[in-house]
Structure formats: C-alpha cells, structure tokens
C-alpha atoms as a PDB file:
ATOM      1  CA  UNK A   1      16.461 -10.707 -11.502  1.00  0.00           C
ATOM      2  CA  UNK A   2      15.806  -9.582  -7.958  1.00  0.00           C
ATOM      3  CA  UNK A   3      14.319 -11.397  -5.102  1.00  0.00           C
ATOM      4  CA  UNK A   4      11.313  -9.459  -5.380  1.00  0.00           C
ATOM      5  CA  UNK A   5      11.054 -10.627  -9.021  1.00  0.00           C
ATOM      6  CA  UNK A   6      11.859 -14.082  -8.443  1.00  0.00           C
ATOM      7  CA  UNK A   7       9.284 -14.867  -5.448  1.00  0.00           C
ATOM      8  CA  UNK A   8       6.482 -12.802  -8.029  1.00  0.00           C
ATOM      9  CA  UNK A   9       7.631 -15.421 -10.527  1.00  0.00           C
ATOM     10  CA  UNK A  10       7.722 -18.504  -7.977  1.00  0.00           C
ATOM     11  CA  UNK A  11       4.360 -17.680  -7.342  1.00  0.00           C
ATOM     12  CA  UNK A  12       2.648 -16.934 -10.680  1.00  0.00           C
ATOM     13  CA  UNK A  13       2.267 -13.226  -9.850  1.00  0.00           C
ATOM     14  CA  UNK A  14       2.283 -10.836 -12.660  1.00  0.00           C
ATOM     15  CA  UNK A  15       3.690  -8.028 -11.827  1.00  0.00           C
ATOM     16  CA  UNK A  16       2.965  -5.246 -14.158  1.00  0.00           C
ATOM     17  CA  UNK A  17       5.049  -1.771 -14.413  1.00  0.00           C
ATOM     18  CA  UNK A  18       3.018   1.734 -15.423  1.00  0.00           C
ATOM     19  CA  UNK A  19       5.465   4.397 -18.095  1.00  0.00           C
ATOM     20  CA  UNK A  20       5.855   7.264 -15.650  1.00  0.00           C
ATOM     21  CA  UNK A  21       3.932  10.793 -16.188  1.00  0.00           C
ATOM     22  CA  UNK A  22       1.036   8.965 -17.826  1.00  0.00           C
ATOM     23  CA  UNK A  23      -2.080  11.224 -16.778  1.00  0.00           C
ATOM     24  CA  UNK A  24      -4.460   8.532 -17.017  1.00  0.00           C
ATOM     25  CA  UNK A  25      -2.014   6.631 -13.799  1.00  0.00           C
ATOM     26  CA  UNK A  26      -1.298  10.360 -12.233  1.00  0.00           C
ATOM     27  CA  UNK A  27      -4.949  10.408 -11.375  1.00  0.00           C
ATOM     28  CA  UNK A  28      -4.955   7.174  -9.177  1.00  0.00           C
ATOM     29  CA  UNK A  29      -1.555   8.414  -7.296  1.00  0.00           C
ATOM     30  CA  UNK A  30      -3.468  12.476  -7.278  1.00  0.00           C
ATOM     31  CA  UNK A  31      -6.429  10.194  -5.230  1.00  0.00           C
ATOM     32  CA  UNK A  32      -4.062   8.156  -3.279  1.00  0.00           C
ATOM     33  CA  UNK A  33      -1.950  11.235  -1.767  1.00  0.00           C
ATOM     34  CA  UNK A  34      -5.296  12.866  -1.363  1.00  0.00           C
ATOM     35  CA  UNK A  35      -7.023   9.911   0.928  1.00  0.00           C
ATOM     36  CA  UNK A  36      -4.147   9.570   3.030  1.00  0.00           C
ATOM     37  CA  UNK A  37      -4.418  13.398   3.320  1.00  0.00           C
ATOM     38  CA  UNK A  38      -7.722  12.858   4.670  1.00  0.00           C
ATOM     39  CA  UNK A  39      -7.220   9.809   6.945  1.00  0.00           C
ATOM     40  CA  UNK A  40      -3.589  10.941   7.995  1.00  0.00           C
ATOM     41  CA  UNK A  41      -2.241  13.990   7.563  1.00  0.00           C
ATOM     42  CA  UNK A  42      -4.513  16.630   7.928  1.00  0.00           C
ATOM     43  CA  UNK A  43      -6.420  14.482  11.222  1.00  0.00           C
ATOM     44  CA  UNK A  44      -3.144  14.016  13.075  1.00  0.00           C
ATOM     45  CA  UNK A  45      -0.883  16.755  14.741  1.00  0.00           C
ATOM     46  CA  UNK A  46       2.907  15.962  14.553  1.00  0.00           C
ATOM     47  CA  UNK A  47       5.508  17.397  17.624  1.00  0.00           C
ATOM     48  CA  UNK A  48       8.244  16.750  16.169  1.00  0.00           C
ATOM     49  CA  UNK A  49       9.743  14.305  13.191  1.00  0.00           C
ATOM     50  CA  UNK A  50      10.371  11.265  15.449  1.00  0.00           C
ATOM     51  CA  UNK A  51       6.334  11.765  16.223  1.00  0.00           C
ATOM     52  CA  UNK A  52       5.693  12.047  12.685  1.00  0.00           C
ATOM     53  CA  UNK A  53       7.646   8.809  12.141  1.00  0.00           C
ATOM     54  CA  UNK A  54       5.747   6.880  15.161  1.00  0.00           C
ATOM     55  CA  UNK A  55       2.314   8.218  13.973  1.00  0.00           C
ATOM     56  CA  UNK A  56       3.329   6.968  10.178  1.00  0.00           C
ATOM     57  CA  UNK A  57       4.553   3.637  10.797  1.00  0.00           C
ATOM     58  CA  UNK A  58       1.111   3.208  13.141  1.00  0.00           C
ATOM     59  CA  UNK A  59      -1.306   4.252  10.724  1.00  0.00           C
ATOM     60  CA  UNK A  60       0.781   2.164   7.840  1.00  0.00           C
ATOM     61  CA  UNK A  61       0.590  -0.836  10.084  1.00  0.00           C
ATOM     62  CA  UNK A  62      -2.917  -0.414  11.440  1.00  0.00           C
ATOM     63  CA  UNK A  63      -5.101   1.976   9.163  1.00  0.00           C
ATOM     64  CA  UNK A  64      -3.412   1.590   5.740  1.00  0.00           C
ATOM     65  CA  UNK A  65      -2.536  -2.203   5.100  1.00  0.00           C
ATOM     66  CA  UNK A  66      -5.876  -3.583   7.254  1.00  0.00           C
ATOM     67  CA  UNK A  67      -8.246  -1.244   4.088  1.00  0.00           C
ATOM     68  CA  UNK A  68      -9.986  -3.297   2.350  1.00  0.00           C
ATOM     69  CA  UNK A  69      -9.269  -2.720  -1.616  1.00  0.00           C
ATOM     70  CA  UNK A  70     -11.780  -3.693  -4.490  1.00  0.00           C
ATOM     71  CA  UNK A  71      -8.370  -4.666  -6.596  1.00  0.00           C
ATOM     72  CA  UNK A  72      -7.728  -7.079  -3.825  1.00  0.00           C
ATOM     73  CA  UNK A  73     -11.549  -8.479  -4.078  1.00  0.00           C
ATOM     74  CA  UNK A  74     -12.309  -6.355  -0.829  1.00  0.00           C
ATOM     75  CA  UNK A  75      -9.201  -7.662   1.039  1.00  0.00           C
ATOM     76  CA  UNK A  76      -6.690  -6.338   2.938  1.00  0.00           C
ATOM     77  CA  UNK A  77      -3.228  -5.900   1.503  1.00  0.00           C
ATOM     78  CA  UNK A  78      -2.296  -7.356   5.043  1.00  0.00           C
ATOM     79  CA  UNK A  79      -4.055 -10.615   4.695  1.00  0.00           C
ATOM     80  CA  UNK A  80      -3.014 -11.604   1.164  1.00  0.00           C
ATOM     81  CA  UNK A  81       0.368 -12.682   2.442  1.00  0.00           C
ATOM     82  CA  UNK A  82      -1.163 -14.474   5.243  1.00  0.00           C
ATOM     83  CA  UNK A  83      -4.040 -15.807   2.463  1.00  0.00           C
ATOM     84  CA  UNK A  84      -0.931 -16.942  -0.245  1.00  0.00           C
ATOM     85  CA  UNK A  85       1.414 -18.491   2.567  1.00  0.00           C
ATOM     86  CA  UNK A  86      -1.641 -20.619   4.235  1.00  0.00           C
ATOM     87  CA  UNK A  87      -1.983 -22.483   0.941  1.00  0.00           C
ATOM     88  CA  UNK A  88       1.312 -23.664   1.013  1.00  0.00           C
END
C-alpha cells in the first residue's frame, strides 16, 4: 500500500480509479486540456522553457488549485486540505 493509499484510508477517502481509453472519461480530460488551453496556454507567451516552468507552477499555485469545483461542493482543491486538517 502506498502512503498516498494509506492517508486516503486513514481518512475515510474513497479513492476511485477510471479503466483507461474509456470515451465516456476521455471527454472530461478532452475539456480539462481544453480549459487550461483557454486560461493558460493560449493567454500566456513563453521565452523560453525555464519561463514556461515559472508561468506553470504560478498559474498551478494561484489560478488552478484556488477554482472553485462543483465536485468539491464549489470549493477549492486548495482549501480541502486546509478544511480536512482543521478538524483534526
């Protein structure tokens, strides 16, 4: 079991896994890669790949994990943590 398995289990997190080239899943990731085409990619200009990398980890940080998700009942991914770990 790994560590990312056992902290799911310590804290009653089911953690499901999706058979890969199933179209009805390959429409969620098409819609994924196409939002962050629109919010990242095609609104940013890159200089070089170290620029790239800086812009990336920035929007990740900032843009990406502070989105609130209706799977997450309109939460960020970045305050779950912070939501789980204040109740214990």
């Amino acid at each position: 079991m790994t560590l990312f398995q056992r902290v799911l289990q310590e804290y009653g997190i089911r953690h499901k896994l999706i058979r890969p080239f199933t179209p009805r899943h390959n429409g969620k990731v098409e819609r994924s890669h196409r939002k962050d085409n629109e919010r990242f990619y095609a609104s940013h200009t890159f200089y070089s790949f170290e620029d790239f990398s800086k812009q990336l980890k920035t929007y990740n940080h900032k843009d990406y994990n502070q989105f609130p998700m209706r799977l997450l009942g309109w939460k960020s991914p970045q305050t779950i943590p912070r939501d789980l770990f204040s109740m214990v």
